[in-house]
PDB file of N, CA and C in Angstrom:
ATOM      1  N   UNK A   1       0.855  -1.175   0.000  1.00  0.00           N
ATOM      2  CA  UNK A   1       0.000   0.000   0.000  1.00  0.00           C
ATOM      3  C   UNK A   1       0.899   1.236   0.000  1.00  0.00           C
ATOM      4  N   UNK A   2       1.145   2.324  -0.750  1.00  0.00           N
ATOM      5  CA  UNK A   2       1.903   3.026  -1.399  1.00  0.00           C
ATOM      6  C   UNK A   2       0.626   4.579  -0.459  1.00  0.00           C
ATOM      7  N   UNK A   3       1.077   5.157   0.618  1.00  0.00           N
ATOM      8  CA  UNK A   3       0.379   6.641   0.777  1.00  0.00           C
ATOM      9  C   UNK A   3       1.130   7.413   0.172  1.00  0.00           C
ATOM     10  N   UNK A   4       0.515   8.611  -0.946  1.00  0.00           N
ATOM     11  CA  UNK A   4       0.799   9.300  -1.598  1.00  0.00           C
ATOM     12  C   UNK A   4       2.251  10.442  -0.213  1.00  0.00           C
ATOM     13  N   UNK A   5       1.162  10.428   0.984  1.00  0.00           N
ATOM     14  CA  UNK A   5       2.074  11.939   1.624  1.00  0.00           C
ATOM     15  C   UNK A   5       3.352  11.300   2.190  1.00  0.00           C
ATOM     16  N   UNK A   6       2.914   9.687   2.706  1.00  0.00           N
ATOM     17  CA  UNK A   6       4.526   9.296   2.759  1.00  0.00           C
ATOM     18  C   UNK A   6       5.594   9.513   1.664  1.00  0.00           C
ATOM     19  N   UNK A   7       5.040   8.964   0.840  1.00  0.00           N
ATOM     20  CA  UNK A   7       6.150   8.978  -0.154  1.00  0.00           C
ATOM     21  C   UNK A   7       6.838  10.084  -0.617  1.00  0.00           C
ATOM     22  N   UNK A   8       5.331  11.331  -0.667  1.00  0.00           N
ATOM     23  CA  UNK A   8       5.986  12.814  -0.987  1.00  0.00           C
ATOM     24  C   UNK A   8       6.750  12.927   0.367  1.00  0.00           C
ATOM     25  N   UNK A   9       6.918  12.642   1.913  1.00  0.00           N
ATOM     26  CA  UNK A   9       7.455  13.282   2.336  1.00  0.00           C
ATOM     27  C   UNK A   9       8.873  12.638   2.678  1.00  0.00           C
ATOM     28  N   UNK A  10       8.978  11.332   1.796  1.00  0.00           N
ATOM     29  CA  UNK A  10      10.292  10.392   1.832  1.00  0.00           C
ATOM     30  C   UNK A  10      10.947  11.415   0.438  1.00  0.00           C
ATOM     31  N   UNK A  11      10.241  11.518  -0.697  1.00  0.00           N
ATOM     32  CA  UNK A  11      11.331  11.988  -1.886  1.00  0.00           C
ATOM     33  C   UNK A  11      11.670  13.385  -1.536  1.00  0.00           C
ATOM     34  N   UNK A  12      10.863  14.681  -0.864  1.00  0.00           N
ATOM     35  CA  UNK A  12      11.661  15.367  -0.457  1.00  0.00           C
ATOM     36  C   UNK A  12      12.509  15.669   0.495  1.00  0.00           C
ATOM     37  N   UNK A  13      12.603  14.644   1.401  1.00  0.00           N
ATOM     38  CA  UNK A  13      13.389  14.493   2.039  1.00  0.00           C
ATOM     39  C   UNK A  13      15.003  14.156   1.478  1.00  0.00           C
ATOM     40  N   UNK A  14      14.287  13.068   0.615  1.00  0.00           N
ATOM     41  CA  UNK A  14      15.751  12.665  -0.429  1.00  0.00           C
ATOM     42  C   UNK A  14      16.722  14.058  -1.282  1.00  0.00           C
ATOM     43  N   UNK A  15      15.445  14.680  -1.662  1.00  0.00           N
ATOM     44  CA  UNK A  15      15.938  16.004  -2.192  1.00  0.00           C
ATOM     45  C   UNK A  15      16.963  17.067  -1.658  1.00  0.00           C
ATOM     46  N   UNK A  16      16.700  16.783  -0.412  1.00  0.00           N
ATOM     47  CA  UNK A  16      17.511  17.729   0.520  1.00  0.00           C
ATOM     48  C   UNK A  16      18.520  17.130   0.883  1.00  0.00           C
ATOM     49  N   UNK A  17      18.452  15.627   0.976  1.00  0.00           N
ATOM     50  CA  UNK A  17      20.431  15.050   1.070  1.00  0.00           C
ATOM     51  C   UNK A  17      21.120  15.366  -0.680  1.00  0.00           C
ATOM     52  N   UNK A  18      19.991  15.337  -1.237  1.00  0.00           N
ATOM     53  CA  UNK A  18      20.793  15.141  -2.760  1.00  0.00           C
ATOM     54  C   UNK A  18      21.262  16.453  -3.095  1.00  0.00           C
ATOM     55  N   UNK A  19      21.104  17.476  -2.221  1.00  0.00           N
ATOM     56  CA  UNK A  19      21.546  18.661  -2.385  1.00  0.00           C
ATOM     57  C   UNK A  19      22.925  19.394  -1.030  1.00  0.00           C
ATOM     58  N   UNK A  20      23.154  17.971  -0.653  1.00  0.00           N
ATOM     59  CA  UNK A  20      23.699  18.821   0.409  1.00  0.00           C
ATOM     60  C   UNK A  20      23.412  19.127   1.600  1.00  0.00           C
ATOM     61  N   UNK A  21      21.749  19.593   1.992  1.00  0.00           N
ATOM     62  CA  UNK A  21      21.733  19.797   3.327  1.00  0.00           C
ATOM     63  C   UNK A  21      20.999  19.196   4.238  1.00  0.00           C
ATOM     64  N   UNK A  22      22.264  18.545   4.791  1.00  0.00           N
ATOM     65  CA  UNK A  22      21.875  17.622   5.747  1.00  0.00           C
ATOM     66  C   UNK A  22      21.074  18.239   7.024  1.00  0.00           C
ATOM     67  N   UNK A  23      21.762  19.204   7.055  1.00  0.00           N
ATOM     68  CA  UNK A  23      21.224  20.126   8.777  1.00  0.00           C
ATOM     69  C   UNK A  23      19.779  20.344   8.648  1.00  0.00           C
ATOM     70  N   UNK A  24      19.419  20.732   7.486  1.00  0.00           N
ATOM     71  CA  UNK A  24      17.684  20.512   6.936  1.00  0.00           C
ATOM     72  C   UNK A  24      16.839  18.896   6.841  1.00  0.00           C
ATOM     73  N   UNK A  25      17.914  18.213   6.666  1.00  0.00           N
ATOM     74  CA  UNK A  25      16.972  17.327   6.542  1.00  0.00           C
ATOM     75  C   UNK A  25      17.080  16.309   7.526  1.00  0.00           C
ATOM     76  N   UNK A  26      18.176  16.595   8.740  1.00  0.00           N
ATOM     77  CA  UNK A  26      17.479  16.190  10.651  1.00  0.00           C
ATOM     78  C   UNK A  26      16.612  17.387  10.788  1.00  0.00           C
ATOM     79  N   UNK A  27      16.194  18.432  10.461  1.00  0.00           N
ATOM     80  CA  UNK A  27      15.557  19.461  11.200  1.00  0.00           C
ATOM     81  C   UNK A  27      13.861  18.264  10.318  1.00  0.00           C
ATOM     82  N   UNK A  28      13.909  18.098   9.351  1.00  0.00           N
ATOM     83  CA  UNK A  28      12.613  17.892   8.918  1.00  0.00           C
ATOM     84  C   UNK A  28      12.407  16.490   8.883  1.00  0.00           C
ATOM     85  N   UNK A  29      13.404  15.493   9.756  1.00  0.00           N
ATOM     86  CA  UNK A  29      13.531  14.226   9.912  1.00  0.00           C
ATOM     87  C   UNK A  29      12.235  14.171  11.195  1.00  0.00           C
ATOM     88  N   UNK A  30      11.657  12.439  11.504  1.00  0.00           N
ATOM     89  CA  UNK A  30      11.050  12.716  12.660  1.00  0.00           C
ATOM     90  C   UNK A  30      11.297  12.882  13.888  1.00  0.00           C
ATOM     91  N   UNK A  31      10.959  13.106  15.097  1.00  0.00           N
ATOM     92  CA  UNK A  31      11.449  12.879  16.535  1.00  0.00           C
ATOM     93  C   UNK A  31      11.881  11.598  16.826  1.00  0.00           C
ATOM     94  N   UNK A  32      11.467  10.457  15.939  1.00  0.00           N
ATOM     95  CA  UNK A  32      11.892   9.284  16.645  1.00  0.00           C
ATOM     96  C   UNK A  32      13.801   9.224  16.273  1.00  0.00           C
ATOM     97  N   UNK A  33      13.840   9.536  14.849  1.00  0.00           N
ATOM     98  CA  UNK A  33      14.824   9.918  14.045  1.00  0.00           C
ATOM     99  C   UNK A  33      15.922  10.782  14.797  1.00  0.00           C
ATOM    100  N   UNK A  34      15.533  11.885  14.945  1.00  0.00           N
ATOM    101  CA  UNK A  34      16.363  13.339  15.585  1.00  0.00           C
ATOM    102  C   UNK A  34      16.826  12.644  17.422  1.00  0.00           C
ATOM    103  N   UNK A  35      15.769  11.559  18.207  1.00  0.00           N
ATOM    104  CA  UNK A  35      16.178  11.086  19.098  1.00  0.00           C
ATOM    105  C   UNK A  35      17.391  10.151  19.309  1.00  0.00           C
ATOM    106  N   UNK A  36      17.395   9.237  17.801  1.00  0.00           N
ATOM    107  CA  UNK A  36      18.232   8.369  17.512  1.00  0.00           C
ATOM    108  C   UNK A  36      19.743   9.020  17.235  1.00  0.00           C
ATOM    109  N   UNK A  37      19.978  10.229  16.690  1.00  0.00           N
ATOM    110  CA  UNK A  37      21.039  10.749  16.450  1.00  0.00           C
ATOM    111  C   UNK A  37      21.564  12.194  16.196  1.00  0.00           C
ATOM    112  N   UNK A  38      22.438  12.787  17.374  1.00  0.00           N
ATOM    113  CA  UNK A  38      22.197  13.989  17.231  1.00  0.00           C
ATOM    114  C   UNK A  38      22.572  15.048  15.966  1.00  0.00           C
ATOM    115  N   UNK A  39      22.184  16.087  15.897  1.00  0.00           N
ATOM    116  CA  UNK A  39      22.310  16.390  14.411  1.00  0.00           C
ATOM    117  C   UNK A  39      23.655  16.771  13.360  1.00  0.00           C
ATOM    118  N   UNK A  40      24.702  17.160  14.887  1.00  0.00           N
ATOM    119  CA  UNK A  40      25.914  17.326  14.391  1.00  0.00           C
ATOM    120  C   UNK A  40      26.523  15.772  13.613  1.00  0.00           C
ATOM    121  N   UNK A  41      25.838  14.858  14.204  1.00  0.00           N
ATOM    122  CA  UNK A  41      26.727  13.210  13.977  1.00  0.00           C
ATOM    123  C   UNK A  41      25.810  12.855  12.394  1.00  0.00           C
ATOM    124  N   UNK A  42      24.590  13.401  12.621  1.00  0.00           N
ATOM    125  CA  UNK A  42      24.083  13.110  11.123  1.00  0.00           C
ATOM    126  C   UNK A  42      24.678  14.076   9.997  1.00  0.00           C
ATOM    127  N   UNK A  43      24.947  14.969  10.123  1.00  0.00           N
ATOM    128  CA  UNK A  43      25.559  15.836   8.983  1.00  0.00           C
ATOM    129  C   UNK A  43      26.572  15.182   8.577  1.00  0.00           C
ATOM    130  N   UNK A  44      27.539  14.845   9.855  1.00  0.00           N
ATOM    131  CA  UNK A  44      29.149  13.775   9.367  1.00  0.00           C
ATOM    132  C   UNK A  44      28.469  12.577   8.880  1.00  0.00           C
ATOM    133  N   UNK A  45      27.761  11.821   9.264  1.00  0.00           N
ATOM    134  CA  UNK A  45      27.677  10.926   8.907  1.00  0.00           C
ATOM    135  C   UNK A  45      27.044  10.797   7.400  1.00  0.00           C
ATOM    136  N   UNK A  46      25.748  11.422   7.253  1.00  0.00           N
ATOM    137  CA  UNK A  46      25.583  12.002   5.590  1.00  0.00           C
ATOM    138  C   UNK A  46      26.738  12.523   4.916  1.00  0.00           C
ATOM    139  N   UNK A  47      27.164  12.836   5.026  1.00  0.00           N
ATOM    140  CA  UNK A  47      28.232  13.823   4.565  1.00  0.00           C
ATOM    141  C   UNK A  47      29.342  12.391   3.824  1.00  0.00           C
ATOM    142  N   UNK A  48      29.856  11.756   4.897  1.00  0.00           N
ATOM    143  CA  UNK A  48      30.517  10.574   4.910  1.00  0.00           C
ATOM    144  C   UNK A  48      29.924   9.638   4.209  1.00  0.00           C
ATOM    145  N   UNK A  49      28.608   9.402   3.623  1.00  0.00           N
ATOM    146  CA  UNK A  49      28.157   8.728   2.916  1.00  0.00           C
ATOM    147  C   UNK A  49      27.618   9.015   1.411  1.00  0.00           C
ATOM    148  N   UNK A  50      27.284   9.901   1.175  1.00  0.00           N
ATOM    149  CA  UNK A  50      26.776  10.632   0.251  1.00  0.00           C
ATOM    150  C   UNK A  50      27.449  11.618  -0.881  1.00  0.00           C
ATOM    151  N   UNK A  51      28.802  12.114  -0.250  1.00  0.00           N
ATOM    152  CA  UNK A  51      29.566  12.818  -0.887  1.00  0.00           C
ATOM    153  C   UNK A  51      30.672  11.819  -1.775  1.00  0.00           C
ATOM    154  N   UNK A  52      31.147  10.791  -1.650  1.00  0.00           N
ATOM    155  CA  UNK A  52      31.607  10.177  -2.590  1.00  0.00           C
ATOM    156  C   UNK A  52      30.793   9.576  -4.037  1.00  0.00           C
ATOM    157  N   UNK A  53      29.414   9.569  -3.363  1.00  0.00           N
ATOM    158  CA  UNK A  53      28.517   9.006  -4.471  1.00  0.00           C
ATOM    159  C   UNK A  53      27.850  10.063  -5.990  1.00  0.00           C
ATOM    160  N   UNK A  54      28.722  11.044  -5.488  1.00  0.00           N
ATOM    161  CA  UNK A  54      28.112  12.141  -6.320  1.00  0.00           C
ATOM    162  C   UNK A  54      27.139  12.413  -6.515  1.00  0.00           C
ATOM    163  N   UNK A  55      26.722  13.042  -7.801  1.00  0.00           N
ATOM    164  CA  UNK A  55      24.709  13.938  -8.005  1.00  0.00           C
ATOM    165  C   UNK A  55      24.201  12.211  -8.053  1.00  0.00           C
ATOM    166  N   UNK A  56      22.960  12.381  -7.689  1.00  0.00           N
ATOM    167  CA  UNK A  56      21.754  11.421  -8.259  1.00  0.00           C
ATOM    168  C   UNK A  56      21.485  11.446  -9.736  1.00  0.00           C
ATOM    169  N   UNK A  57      21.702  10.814 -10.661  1.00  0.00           N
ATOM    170  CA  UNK A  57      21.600  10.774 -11.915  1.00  0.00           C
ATOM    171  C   UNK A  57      20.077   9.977 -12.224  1.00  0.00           C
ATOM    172  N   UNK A  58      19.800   9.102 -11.461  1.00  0.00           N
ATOM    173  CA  UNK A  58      18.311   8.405 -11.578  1.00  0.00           C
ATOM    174  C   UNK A  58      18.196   7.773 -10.249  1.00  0.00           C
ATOM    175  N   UNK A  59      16.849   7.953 -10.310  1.00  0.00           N
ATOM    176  CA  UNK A  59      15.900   6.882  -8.944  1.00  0.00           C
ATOM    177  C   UNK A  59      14.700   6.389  -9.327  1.00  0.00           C
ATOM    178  N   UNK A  60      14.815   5.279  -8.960  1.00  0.00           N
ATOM    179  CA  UNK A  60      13.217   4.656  -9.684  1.00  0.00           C
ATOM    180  C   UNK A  60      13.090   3.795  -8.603  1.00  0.00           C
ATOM    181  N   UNK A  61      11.199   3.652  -8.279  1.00  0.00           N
ATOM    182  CA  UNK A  61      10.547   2.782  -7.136  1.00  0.00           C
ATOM    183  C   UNK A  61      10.957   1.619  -7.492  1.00  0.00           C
ATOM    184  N   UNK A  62      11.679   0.598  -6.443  1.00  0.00           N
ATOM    185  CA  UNK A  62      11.726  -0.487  -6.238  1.00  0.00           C
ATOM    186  C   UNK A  62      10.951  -1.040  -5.245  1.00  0.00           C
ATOM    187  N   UNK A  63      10.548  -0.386  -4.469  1.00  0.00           N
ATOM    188  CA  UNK A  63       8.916  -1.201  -3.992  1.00  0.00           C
ATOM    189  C   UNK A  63       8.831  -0.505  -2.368  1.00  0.00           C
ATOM    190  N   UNK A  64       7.430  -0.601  -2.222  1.00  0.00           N
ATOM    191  CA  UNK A  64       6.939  -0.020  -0.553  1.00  0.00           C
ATOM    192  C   UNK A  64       6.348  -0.779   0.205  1.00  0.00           C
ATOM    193  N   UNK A  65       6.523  -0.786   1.466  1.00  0.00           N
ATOM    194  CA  UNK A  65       5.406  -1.571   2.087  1.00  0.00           C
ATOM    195  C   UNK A  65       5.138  -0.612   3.080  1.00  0.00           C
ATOM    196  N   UNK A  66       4.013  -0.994   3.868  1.00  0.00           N
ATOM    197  CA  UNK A  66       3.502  -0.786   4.829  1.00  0.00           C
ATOM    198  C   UNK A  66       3.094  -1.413   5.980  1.00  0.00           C
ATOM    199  N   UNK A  67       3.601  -0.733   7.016  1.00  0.00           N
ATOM    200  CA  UNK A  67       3.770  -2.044   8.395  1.00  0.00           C
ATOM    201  C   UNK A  67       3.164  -1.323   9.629  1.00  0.00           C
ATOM    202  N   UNK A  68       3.188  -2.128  10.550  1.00  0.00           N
ATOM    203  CA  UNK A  68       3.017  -0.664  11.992  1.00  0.00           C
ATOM    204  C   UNK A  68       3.747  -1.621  13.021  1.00  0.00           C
ATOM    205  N   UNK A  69       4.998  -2.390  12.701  1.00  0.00           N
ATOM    206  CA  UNK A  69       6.079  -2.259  13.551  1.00  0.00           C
ATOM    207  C   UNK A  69       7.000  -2.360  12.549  1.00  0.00           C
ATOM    208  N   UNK A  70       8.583  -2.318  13.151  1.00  0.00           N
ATOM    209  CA  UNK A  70       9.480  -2.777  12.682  1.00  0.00           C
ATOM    210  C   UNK A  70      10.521  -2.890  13.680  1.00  0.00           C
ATOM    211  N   UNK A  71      11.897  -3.412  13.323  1.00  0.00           N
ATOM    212  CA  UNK A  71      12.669  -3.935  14.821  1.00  0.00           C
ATOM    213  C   UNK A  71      12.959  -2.710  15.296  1.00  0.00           C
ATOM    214  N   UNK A  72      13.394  -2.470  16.540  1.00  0.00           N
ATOM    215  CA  UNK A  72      13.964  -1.593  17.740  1.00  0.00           C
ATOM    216  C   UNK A  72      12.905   0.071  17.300  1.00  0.00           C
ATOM    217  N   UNK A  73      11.974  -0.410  16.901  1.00  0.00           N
ATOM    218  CA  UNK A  73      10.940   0.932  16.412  1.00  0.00           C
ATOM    219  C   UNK A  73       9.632   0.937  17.532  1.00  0.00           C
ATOM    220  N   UNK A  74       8.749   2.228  18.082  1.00  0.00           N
ATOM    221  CA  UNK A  74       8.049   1.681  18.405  1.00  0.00           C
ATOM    222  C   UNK A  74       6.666   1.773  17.556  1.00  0.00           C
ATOM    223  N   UNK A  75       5.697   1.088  18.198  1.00  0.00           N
ATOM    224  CA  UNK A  75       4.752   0.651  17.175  1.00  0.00           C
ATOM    225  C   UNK A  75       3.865   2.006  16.493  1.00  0.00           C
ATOM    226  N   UNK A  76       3.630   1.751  15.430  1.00  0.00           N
ATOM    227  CA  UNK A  76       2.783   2.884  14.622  1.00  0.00           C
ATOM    228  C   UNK A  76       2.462   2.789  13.454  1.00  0.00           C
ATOM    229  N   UNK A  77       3.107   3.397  12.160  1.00  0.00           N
ATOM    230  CA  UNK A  77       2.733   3.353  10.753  1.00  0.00           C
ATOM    231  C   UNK A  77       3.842   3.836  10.309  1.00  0.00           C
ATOM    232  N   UNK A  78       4.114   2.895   9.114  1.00  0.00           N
ATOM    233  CA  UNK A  78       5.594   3.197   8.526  1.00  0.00           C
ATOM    234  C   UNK A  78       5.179   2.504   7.132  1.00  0.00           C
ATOM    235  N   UNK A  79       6.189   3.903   6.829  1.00  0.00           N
ATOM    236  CA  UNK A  79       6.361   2.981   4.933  1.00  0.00           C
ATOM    237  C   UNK A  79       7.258   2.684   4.591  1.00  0.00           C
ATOM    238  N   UNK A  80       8.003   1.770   4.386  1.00  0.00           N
ATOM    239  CA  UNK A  80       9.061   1.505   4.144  1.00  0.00           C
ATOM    240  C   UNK A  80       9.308   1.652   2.600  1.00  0.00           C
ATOM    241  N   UNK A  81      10.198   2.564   1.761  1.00  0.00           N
ATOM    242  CA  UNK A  81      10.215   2.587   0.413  1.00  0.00           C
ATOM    243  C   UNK A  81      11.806   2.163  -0.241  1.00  0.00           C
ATOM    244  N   UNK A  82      12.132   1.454  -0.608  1.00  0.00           N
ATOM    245  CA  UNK A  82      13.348   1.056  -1.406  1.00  0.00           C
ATOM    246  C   UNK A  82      13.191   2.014  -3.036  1.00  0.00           C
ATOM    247  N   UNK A  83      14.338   2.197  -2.953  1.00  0.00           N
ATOM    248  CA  UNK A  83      14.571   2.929  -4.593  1.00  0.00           C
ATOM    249  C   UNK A  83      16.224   2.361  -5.399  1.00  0.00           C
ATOM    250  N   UNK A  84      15.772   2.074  -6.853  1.00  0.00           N
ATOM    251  CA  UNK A  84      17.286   1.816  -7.250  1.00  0.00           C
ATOM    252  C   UNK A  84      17.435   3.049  -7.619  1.00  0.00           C
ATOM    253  N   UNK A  85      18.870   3.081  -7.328  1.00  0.00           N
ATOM    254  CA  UNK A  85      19.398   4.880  -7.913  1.00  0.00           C
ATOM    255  C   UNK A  85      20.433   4.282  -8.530  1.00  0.00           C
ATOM    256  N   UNK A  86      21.133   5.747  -9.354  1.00  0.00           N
ATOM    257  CA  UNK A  86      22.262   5.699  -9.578  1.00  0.00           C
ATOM    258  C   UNK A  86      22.776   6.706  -9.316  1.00  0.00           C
ATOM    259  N   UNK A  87      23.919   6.823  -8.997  1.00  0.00           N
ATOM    260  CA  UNK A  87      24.629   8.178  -8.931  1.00  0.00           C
ATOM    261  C   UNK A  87      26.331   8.187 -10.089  1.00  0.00           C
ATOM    262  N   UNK A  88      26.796   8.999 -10.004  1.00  0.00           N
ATOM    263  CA  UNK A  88      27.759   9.610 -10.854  1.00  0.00           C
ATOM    264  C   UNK A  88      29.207   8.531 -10.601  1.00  0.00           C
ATOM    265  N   UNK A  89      28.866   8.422  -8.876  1.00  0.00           N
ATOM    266  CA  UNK A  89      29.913   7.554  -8.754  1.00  0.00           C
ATOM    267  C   UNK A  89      29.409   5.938  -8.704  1.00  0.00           C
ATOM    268  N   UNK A  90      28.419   5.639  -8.445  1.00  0.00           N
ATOM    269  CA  UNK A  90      28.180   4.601  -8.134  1.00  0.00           C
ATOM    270  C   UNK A  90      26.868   4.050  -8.830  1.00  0.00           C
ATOM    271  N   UNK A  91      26.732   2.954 -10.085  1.00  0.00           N
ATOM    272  CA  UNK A  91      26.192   2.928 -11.140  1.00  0.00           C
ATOM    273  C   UNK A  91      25.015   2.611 -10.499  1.00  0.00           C
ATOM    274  N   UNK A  92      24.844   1.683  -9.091  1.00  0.00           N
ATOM    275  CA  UNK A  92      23.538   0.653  -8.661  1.00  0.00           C
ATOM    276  C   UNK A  92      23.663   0.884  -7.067  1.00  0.00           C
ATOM    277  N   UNK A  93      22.902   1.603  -6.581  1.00  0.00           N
ATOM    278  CA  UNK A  93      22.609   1.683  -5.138  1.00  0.00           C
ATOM    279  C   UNK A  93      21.022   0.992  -4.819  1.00  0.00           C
ATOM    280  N   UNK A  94      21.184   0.716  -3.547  1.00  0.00           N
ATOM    281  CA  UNK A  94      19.365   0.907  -2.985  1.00  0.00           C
ATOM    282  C   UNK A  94      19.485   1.820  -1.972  1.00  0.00           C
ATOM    283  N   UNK A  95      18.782   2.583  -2.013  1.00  0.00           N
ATOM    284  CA  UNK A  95      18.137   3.095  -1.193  1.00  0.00           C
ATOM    285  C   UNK A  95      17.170   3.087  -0.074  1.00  0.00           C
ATOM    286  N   UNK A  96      16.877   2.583   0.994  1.00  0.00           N
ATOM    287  CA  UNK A  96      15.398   2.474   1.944  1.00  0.00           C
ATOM    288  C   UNK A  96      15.321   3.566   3.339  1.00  0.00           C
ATOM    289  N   UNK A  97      14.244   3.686   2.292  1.00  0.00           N
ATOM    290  CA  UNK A  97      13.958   5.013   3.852  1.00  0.00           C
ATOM    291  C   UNK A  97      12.477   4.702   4.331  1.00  0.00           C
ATOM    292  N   UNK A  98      12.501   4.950   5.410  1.00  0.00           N
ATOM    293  CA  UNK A  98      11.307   5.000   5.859  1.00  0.00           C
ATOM    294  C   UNK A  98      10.994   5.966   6.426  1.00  0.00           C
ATOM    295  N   UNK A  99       9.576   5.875   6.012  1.00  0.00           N
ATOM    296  CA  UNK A  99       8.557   7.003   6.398  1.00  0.00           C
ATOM    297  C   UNK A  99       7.605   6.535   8.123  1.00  0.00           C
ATOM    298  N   UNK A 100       7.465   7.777   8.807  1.00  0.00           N
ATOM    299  CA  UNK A 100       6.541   7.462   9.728  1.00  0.00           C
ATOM    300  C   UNK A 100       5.665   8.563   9.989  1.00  0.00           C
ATOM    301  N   UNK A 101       4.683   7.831  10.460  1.00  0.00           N
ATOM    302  CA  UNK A 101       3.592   8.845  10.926  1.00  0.00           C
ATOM    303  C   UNK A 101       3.697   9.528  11.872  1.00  0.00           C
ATOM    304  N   UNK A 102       3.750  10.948  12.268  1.00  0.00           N
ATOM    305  CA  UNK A 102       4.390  11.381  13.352  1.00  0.00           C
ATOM    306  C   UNK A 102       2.448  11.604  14.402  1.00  0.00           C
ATOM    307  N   UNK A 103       2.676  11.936  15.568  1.00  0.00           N
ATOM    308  CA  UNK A 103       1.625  11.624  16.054  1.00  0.00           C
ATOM    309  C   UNK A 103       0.571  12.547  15.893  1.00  0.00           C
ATOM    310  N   UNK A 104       0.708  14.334  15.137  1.00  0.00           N
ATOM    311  CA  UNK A 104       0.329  15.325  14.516  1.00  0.00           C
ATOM    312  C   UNK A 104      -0.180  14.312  12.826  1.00  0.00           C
ATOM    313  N   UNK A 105      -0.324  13.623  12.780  1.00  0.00           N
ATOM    314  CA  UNK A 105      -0.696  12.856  11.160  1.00  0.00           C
ATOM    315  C   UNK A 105       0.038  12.975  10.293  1.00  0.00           C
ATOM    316  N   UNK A 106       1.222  13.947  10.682  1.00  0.00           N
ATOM    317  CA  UNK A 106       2.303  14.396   9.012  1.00  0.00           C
ATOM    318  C   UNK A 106       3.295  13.003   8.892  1.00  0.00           C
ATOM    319  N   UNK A 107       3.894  12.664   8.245  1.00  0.00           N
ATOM    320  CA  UNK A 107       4.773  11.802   7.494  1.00  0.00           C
ATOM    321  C   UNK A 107       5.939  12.443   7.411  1.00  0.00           C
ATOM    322  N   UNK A 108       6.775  11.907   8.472  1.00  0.00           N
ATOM    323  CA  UNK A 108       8.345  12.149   8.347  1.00  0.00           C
ATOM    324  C   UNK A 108       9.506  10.700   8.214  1.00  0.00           C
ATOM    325  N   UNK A 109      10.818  11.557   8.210  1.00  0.00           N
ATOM    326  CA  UNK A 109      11.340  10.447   8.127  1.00  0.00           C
ATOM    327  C   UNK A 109      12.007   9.432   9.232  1.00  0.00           C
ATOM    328  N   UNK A 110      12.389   8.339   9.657  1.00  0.00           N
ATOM    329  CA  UNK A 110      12.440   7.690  10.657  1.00  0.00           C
ATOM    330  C   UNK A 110      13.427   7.074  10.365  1.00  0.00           C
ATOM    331  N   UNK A 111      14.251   6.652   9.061  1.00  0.00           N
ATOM    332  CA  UNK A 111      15.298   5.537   8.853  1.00  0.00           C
ATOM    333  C   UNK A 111      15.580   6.064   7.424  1.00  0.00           C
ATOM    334  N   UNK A 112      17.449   6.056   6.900  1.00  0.00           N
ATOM    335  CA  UNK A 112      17.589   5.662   5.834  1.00  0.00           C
ATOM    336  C   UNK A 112      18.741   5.056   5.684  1.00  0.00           C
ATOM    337  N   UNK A 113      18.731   3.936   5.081  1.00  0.00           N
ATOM    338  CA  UNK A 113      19.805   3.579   4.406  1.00  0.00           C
ATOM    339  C   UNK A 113      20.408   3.223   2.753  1.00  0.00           C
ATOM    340  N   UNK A 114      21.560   3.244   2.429  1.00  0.00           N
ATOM    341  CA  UNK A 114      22.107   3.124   1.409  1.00  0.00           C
ATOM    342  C   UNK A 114      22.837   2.269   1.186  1.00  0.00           C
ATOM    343  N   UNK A 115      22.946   1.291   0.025  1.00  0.00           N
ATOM    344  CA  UNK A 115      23.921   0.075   0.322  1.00  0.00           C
ATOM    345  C   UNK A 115      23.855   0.151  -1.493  1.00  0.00           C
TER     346      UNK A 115
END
């Protein structure tokens, strides 16, 4: 099950690492997120991940689900979205981020990784 506002609020989220600013995108990450890591360690750590991979050249849905747990999370509504990308440096990534429902109804982000 694919919610339109998760997803809009997973790709602009993506938008804002793919540009650089990380400090924006813990500020617009969720509380469960911003609890997990403080914001100076996410900038290095984006930074450290993202900057060798160069611009985003393509991203396309590789698939979503929808759950209301996942491990060391607590329970609620999450979307989990995988994307294949490519970037400049690196021809085949995935992407998974997840989306959560914050307890205001908006859709932030809660998890991403890159492999």
């Amino acid at each position: 099950m694919l919610d339109e506002k998760a997803k809009a609020a997973a790709d602009s989220w993506l938008l804002l690492n793919d540009h650089g600013k990380y400090e924006h995108s813990w500020d617009a990450a969720s509380t469960f997120f911003q609890h997990g890591i403080e914001k100076t360690s996410w900038v290095i750590a984006a930074k450290n991940a993202r900057s060798p991979l160069g611009m985003v050249k393509n991203r396309s849905l590789k698939s979503a689900s929808f759950t209301h747990s996942l491990p060391e999370t607590p329970e609620g509504e999450y979307l989990v979205i995988q994307y294949k990308s490519q970037f400049e440096n690196k021809t085949m990534a995935i992407e998974t981020i997840t989306s959560m429902r914050e307890k205001d109804g908006s859709w932030k982000i809660a998890g991403y990784y890159i492999y």
